[in-house]
Each structure stands twice: as C-alpha cells, then as structure tokens.
C-alpha atoms as a PDB file:
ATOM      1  CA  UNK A   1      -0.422 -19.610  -4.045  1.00  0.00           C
ATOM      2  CA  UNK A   2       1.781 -16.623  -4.608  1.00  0.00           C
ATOM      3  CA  UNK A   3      -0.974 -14.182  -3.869  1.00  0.00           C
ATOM      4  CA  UNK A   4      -2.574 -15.909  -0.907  1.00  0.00           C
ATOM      5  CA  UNK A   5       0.980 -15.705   0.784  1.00  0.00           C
ATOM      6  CA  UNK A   6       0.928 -11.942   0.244  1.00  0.00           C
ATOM      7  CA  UNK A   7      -2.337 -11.702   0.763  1.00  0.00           C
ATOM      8  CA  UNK A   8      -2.096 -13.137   4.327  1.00  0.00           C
ATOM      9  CA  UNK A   9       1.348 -12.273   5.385  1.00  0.00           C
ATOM     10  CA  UNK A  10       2.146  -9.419   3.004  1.00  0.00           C
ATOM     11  CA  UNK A  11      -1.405  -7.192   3.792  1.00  0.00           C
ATOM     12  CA  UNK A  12      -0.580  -5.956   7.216  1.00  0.00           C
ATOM     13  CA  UNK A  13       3.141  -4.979   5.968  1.00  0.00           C
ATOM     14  CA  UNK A  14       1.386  -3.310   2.663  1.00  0.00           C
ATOM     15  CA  UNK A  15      -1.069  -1.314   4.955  1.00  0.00           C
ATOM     16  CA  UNK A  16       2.216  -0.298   7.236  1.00  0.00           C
ATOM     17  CA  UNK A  17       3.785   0.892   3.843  1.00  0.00           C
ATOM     18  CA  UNK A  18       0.521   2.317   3.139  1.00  0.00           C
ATOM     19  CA  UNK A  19      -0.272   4.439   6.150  1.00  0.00           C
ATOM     20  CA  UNK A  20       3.607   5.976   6.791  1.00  0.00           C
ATOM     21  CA  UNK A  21       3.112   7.169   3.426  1.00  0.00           C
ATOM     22  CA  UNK A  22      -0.250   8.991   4.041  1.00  0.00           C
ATOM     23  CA  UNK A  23       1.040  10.638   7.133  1.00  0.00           C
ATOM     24  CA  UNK A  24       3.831  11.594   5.511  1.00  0.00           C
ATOM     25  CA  UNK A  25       1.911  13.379   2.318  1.00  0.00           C
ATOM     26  CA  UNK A  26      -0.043  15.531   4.743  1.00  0.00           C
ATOM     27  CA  UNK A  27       2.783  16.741   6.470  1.00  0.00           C
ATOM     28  CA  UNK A  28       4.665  17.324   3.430  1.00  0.00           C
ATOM     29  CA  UNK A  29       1.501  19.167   1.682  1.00  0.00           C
ATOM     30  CA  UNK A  30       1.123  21.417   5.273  1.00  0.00           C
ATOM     31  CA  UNK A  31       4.680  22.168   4.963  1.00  0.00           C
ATOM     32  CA  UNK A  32       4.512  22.950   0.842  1.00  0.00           C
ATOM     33  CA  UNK A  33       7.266  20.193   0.741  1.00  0.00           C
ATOM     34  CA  UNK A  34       7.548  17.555  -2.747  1.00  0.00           C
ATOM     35  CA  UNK A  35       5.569  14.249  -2.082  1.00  0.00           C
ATOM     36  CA  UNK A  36       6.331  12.695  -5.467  1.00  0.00           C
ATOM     37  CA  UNK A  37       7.644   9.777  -4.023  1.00  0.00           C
ATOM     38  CA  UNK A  38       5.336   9.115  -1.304  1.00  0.00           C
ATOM     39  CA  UNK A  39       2.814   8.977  -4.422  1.00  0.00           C
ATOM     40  CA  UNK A  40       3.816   6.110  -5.683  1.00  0.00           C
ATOM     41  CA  UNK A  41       5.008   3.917  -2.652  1.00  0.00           C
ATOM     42  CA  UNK A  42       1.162   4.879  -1.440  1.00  0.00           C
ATOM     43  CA  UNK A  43      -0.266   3.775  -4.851  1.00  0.00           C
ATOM     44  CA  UNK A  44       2.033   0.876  -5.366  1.00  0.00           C
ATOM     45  CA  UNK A  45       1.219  -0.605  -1.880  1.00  0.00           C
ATOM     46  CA  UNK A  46      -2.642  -0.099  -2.138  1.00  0.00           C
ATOM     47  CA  UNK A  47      -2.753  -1.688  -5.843  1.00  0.00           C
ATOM     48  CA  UNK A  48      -0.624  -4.397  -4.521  1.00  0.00           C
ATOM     49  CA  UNK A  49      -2.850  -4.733  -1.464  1.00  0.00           C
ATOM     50  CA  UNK A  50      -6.098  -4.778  -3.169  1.00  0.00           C
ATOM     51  CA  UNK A  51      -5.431  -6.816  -5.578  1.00  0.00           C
ATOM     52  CA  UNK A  52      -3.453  -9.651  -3.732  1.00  0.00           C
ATOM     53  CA  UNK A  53      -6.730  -9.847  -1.833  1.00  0.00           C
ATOM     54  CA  UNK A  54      -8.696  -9.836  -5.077  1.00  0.00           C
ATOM     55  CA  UNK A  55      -6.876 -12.568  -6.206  1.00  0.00           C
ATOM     56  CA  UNK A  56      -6.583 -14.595  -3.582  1.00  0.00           C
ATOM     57  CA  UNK A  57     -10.651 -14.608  -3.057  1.00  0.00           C
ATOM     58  CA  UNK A  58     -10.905 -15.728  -6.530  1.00  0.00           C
ATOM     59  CA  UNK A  59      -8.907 -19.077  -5.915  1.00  0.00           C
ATOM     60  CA  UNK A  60     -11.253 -20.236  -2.845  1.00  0.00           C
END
C-alpha cells in the first residue's frame, strides 16, 4: 500500500526532484563546477521512482 501511495502521489514530486537535478548537472558540467550531490539526489529519485512503480504494478 506503501508503494502505490508513492507511486501515485510521490511520482510527479520524484520526477520534479528528478529534472531540477538534471538541469542543474549540465549547468554545473558547462561551468566545470562539482555535481557530486546532484548525483545522487538524481539517482536516488529515479531508483525510488522506478521502482515504486515497479512495485506497485506487481500488487494489481
């Protein structure tokens, strides 16, 4: 039930997350900046996206 929740209200937040963080890599890799951190919030929020969905589909 957990996982459906996140997978229906928590996706478009996730994808939010997901896209401010791949904007923000390319301007930090065009400027020669550090994007360590953006890493991870973009990995975290794609695994979490993906597999809330993945989840979710398996209890219907």
């Amino acid at each position: 039930m957990f996982f459906i929740f996140i997978a229906v209200y928590g996706t478009p937040i996730l994808a939010i997350i997901f896209c401010l963080n791949l904007i923000s890599i390319i301007k930090k890799v065009k400027a020669e900046e550090n994007f360590s951190i953006n890493t991870v919030w973009l990995t975290v929020s794609f695994a979490i996206m993906v597999w809330s969905i993945a989840v979710a589909g398996l209890w219907e």
